[in-house]
N, C-alpha and C. Protein backbone atom coordinates (compact mmCIF):
# COMPACT_ATOMS: atom_id res chain seq x y z
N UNK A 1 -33.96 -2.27 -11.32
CA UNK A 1 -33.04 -3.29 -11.76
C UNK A 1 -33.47 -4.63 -11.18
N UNK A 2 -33.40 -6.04 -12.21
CA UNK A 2 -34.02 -7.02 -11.44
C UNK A 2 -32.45 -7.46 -10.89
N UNK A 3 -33.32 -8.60 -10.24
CA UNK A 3 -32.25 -9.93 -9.65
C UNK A 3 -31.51 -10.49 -10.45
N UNK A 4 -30.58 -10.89 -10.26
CA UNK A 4 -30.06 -12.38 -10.78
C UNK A 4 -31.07 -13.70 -10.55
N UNK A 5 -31.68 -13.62 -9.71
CA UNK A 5 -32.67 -15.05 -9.62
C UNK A 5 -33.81 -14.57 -10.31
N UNK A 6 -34.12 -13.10 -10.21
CA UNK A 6 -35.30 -13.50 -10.82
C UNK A 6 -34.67 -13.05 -12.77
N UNK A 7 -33.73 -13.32 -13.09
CA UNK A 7 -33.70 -13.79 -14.54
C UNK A 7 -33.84 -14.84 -14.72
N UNK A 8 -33.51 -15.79 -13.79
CA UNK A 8 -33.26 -17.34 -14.41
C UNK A 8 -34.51 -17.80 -14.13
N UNK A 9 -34.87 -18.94 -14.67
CA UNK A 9 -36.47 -20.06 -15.01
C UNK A 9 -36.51 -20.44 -13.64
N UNK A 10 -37.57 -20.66 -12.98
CA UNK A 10 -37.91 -21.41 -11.95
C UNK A 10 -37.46 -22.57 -11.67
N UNK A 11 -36.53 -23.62 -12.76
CA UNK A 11 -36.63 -25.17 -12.48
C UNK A 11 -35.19 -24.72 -11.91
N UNK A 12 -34.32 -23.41 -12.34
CA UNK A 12 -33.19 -23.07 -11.71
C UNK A 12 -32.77 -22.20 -10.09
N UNK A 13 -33.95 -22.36 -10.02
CA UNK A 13 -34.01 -21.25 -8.59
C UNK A 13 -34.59 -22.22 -7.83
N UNK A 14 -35.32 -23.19 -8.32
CA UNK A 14 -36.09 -24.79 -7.54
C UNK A 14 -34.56 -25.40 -7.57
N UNK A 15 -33.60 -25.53 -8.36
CA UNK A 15 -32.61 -26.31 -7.78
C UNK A 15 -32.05 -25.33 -6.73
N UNK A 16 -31.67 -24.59 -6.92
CA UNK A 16 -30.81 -23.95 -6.32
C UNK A 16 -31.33 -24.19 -4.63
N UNK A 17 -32.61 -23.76 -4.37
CA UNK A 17 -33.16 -23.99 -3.43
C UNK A 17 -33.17 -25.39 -2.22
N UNK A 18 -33.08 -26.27 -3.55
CA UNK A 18 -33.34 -27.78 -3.00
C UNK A 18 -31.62 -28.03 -2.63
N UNK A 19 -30.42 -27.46 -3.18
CA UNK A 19 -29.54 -27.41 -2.63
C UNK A 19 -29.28 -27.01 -1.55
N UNK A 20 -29.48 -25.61 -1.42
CA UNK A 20 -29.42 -25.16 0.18
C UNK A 20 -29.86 -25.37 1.43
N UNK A 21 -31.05 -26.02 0.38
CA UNK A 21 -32.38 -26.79 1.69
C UNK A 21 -31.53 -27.71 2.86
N UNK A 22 -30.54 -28.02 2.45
CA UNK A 22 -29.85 -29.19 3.32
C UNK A 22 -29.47 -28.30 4.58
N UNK A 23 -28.45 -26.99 4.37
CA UNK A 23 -27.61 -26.09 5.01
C UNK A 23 -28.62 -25.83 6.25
N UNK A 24 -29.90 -25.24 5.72
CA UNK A 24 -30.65 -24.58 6.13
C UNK A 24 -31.94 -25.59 7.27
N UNK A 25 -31.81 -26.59 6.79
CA UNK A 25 -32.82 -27.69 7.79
C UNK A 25 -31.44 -28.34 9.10
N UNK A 26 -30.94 -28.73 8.00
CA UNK A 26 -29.73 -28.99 9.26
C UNK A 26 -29.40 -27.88 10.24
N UNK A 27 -29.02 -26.87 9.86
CA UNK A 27 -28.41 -25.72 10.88
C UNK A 27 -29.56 -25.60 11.47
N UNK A 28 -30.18 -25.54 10.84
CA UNK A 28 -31.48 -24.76 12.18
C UNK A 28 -31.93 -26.10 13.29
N UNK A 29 -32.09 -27.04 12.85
CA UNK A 29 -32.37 -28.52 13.59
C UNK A 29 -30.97 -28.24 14.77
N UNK A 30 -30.03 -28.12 14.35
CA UNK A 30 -29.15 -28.93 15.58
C UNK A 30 -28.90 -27.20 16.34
N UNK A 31 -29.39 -25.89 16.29
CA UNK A 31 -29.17 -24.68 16.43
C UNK A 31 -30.79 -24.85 17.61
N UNK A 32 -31.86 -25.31 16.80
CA UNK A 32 -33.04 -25.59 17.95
C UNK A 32 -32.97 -26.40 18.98
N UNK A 33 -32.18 -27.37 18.51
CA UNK A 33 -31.59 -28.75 19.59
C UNK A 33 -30.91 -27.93 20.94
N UNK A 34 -29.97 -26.86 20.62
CA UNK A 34 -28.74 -26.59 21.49
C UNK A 34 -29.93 -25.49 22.09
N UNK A 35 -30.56 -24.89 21.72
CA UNK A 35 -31.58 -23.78 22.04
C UNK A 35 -32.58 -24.49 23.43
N UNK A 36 -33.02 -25.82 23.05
CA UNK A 36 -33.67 -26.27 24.01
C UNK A 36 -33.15 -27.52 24.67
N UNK A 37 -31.82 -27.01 24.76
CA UNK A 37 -30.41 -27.56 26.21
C UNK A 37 -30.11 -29.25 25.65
N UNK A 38 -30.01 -29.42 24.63
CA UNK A 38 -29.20 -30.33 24.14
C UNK A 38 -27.91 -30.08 23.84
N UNK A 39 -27.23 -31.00 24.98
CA UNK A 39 -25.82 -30.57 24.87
C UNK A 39 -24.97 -30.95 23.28
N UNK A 40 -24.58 -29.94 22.96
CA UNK A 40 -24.10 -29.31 21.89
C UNK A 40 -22.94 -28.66 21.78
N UNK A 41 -21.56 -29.32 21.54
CA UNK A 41 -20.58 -28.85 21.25
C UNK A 41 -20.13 -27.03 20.38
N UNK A 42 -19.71 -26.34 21.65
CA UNK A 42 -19.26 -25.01 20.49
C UNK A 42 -18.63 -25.36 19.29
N UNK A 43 -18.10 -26.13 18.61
CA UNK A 43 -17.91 -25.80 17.61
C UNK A 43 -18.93 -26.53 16.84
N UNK A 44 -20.04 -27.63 17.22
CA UNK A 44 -20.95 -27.67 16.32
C UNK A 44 -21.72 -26.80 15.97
N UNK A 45 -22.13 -25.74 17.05
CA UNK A 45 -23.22 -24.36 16.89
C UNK A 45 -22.27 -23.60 16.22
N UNK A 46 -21.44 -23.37 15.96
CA UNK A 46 -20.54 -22.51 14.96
C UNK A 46 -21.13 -22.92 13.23
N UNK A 47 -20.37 -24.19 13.43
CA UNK A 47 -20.85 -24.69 12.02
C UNK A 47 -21.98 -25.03 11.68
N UNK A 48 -22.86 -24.63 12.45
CA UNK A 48 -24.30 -25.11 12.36
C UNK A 48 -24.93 -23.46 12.23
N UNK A 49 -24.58 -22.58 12.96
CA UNK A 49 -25.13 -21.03 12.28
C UNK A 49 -24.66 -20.90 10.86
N UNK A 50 -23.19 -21.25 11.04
CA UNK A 50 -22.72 -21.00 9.49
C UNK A 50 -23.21 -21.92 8.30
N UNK A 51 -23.66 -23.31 8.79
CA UNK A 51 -24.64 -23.67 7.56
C UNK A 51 -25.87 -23.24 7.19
N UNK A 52 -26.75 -22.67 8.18
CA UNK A 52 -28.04 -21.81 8.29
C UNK A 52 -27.50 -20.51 7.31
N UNK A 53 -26.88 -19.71 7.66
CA UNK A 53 -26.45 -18.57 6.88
C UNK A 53 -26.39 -18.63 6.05
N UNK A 54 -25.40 -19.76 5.62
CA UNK A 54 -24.71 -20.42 3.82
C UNK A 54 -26.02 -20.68 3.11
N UNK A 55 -27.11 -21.37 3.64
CA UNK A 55 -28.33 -21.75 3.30
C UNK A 55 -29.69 -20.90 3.12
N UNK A 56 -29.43 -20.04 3.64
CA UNK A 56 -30.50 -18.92 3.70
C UNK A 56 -30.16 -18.02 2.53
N UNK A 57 -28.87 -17.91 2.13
CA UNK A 57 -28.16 -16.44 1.70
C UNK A 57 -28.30 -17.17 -0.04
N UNK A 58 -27.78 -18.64 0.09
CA UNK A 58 -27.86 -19.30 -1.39
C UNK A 58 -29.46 -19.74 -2.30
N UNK A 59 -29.82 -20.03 -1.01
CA UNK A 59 -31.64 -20.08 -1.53
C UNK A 59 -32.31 -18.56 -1.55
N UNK A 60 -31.74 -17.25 -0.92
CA UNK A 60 -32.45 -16.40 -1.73
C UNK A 60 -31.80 -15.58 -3.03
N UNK A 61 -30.66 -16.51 -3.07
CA UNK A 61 -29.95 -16.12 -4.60
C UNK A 61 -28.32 -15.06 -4.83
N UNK A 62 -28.20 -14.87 -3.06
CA UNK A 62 -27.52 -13.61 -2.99
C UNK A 62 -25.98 -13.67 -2.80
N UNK A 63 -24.61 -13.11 -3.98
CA UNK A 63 -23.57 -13.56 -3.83
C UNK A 63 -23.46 -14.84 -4.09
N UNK A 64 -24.12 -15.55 -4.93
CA UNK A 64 -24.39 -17.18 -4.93
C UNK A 64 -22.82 -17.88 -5.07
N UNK A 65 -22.57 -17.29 -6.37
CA UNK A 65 -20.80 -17.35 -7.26
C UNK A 65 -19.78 -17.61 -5.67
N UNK A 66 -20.11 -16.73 -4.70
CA UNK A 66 -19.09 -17.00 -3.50
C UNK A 66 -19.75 -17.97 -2.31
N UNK A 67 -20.73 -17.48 -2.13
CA UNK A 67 -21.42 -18.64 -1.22
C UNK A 67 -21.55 -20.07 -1.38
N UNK A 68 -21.55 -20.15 -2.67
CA UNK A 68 -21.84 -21.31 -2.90
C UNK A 68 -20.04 -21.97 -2.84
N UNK A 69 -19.51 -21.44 -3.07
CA UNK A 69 -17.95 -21.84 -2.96
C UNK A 69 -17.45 -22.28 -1.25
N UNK A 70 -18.11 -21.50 -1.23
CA UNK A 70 -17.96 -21.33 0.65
C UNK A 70 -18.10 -22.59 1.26
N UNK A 71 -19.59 -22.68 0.46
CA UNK A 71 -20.56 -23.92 1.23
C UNK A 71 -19.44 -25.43 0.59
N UNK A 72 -19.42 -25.50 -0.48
CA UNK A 72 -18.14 -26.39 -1.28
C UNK A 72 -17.19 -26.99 -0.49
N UNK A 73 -16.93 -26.03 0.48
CA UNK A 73 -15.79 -25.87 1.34
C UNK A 73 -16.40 -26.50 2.67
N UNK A 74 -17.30 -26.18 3.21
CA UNK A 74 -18.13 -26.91 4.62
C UNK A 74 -18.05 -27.98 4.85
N UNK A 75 -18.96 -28.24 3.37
CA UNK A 75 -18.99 -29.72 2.62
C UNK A 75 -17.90 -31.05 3.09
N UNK A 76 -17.11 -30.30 2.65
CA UNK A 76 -15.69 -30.88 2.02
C UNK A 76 -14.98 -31.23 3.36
N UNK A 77 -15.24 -30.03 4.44
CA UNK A 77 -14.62 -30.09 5.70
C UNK A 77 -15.35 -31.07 6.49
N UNK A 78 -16.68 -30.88 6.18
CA UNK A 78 -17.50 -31.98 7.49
C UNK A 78 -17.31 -33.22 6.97
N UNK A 79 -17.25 -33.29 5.68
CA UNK A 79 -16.89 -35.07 5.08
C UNK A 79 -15.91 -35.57 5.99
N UNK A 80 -14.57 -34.70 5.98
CA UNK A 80 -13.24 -35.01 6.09
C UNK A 80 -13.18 -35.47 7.95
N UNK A 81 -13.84 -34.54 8.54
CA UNK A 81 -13.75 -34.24 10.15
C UNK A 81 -15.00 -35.35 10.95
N UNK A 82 -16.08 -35.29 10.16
CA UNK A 82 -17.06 -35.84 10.96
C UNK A 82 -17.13 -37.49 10.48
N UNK A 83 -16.46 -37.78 9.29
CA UNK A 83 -17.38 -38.94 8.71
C UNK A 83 -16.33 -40.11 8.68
N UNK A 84 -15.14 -40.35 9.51
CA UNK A 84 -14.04 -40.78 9.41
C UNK A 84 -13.62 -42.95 9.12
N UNK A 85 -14.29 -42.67 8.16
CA UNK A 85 -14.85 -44.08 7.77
C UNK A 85 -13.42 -45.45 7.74
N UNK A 86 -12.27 -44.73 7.35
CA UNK A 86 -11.33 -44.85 7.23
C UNK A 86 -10.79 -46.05 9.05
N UNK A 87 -11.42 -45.41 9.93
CA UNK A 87 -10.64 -46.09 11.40
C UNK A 87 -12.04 -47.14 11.55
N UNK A 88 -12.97 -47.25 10.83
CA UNK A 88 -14.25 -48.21 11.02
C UNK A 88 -14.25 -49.65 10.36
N UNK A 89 -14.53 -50.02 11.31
CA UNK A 89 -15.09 -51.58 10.49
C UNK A 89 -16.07 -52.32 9.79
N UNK A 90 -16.67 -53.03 8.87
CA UNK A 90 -18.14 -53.31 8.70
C UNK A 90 -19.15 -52.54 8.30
N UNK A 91 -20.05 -52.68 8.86
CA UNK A 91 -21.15 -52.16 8.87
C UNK A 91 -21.21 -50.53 8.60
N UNK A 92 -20.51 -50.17 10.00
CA UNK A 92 -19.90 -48.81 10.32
C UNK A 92 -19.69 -47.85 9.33
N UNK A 93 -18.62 -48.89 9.10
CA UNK A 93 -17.51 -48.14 7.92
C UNK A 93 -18.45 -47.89 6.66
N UNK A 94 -19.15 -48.75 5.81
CA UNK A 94 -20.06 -48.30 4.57
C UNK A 94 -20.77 -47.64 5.49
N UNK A 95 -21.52 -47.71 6.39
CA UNK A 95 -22.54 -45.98 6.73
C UNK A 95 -21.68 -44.83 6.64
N UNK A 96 -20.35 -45.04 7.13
CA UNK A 96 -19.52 -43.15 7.45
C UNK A 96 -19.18 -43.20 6.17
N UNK A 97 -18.99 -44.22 5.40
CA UNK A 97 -18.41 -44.06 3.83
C UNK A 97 -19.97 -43.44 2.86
N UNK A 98 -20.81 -43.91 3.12
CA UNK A 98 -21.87 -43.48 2.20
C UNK A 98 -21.86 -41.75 2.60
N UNK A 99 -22.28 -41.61 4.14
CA UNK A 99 -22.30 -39.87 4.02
C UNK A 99 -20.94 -38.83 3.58
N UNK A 100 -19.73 -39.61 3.56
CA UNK A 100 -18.59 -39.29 2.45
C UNK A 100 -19.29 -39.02 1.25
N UNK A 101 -19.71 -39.67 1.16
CA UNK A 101 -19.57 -39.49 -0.60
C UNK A 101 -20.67 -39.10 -0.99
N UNK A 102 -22.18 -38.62 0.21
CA UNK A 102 -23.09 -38.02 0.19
C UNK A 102 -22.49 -36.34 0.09
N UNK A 103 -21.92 -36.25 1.20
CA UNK A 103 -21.28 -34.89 0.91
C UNK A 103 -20.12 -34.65 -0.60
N UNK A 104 -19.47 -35.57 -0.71
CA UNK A 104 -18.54 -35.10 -2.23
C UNK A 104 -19.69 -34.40 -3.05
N UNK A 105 -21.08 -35.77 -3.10
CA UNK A 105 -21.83 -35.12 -4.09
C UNK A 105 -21.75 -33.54 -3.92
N UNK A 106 -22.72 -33.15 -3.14
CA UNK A 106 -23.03 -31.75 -2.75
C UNK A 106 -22.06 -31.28 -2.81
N UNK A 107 -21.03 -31.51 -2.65
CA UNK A 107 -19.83 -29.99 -2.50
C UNK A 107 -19.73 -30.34 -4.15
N UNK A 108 -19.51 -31.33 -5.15
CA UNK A 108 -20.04 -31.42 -6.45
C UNK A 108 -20.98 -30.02 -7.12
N UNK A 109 -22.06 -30.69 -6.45
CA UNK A 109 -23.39 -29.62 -6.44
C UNK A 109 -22.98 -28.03 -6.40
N UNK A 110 -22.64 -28.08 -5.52
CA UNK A 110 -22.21 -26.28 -4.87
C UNK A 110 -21.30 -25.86 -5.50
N UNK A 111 -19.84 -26.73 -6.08
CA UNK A 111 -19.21 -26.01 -6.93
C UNK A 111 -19.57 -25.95 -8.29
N UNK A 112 -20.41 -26.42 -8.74
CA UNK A 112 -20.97 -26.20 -10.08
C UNK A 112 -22.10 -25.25 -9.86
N UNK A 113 -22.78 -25.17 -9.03
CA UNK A 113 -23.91 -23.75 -8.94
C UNK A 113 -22.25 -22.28 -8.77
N UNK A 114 -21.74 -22.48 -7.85
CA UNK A 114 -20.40 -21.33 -7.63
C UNK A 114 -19.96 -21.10 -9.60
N UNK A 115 -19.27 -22.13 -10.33
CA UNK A 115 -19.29 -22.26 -11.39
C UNK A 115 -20.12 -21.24 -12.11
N UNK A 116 -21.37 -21.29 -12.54
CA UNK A 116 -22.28 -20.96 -13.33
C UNK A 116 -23.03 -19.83 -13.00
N UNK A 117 -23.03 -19.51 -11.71
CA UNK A 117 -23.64 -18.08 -10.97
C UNK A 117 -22.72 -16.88 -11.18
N UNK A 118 -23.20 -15.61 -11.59
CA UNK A 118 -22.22 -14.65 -11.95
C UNK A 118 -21.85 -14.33 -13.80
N UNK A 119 -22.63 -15.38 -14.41
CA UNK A 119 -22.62 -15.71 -15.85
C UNK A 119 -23.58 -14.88 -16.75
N UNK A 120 -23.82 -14.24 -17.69
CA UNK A 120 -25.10 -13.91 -18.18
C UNK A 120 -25.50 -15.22 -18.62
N UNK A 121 -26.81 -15.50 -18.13
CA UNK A 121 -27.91 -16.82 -18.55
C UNK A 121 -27.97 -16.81 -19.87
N UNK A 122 -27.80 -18.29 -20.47
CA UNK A 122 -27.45 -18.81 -21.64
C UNK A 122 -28.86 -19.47 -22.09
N UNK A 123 -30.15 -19.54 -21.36
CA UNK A 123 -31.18 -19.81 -21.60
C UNK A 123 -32.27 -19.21 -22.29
């Protein structure tokens, strides 16, 4: 029995990939950081395994329909918690406002891969 990824075209398993790519460079970057004694908040290494996971599990195609919902959800949370553009002034404020709305995209992204994964391919 094949995959689900390997039915779909390559330019769809290249996105899919280039989505997760984020989960998966980030978590592991700030997971190597805390590894070689950069102080690192427990709950950033929490959410930083769990973006590695989310990222590993969606780029090799697996449960995508829920993972990718999951990740939607990360998204959505780190916008809200980390990027608080809202108490900033200036300058500040459009940088924490751009990675806002860097993340809407992507959780965008992720709920439309969640969307469409789980479908028989229409291609």
């Amino acid at each position: 029995m094949r995959s689900r990824s390997s039915r779909q075209p390559p330019s769809v398993i290249t996105a899919r990939v280039m989505l997760a790519s984020v989960f998966v460079v980030m978590g592991a970057l700030r997971l190597l950081g805390a590894y070689q004694d950069v102080p690192t908040p427990g709950s950033t290494l929490v959410l930083s395994t769990l973006e590695l996971l989310l990222g590993i599990v969606i780029a090799a195609g697996w449960k995508v329909r829920w993972t990718a919902f999951a990740a939607m959800l990360v998204v959505l949370a780190d916008a809200l918690l980390s990027h608080k553009f809202w108490s900033l002034t200036g300058g500040a404020r459009y940088a924490q406002l751009l990675h806002v709305m860097k993340n809407i995209s992507m959780a965008g992204g992720f709920l439309l891969l969640s969307l469409v994964s789980g479908h028989k391919p229409r291609y």
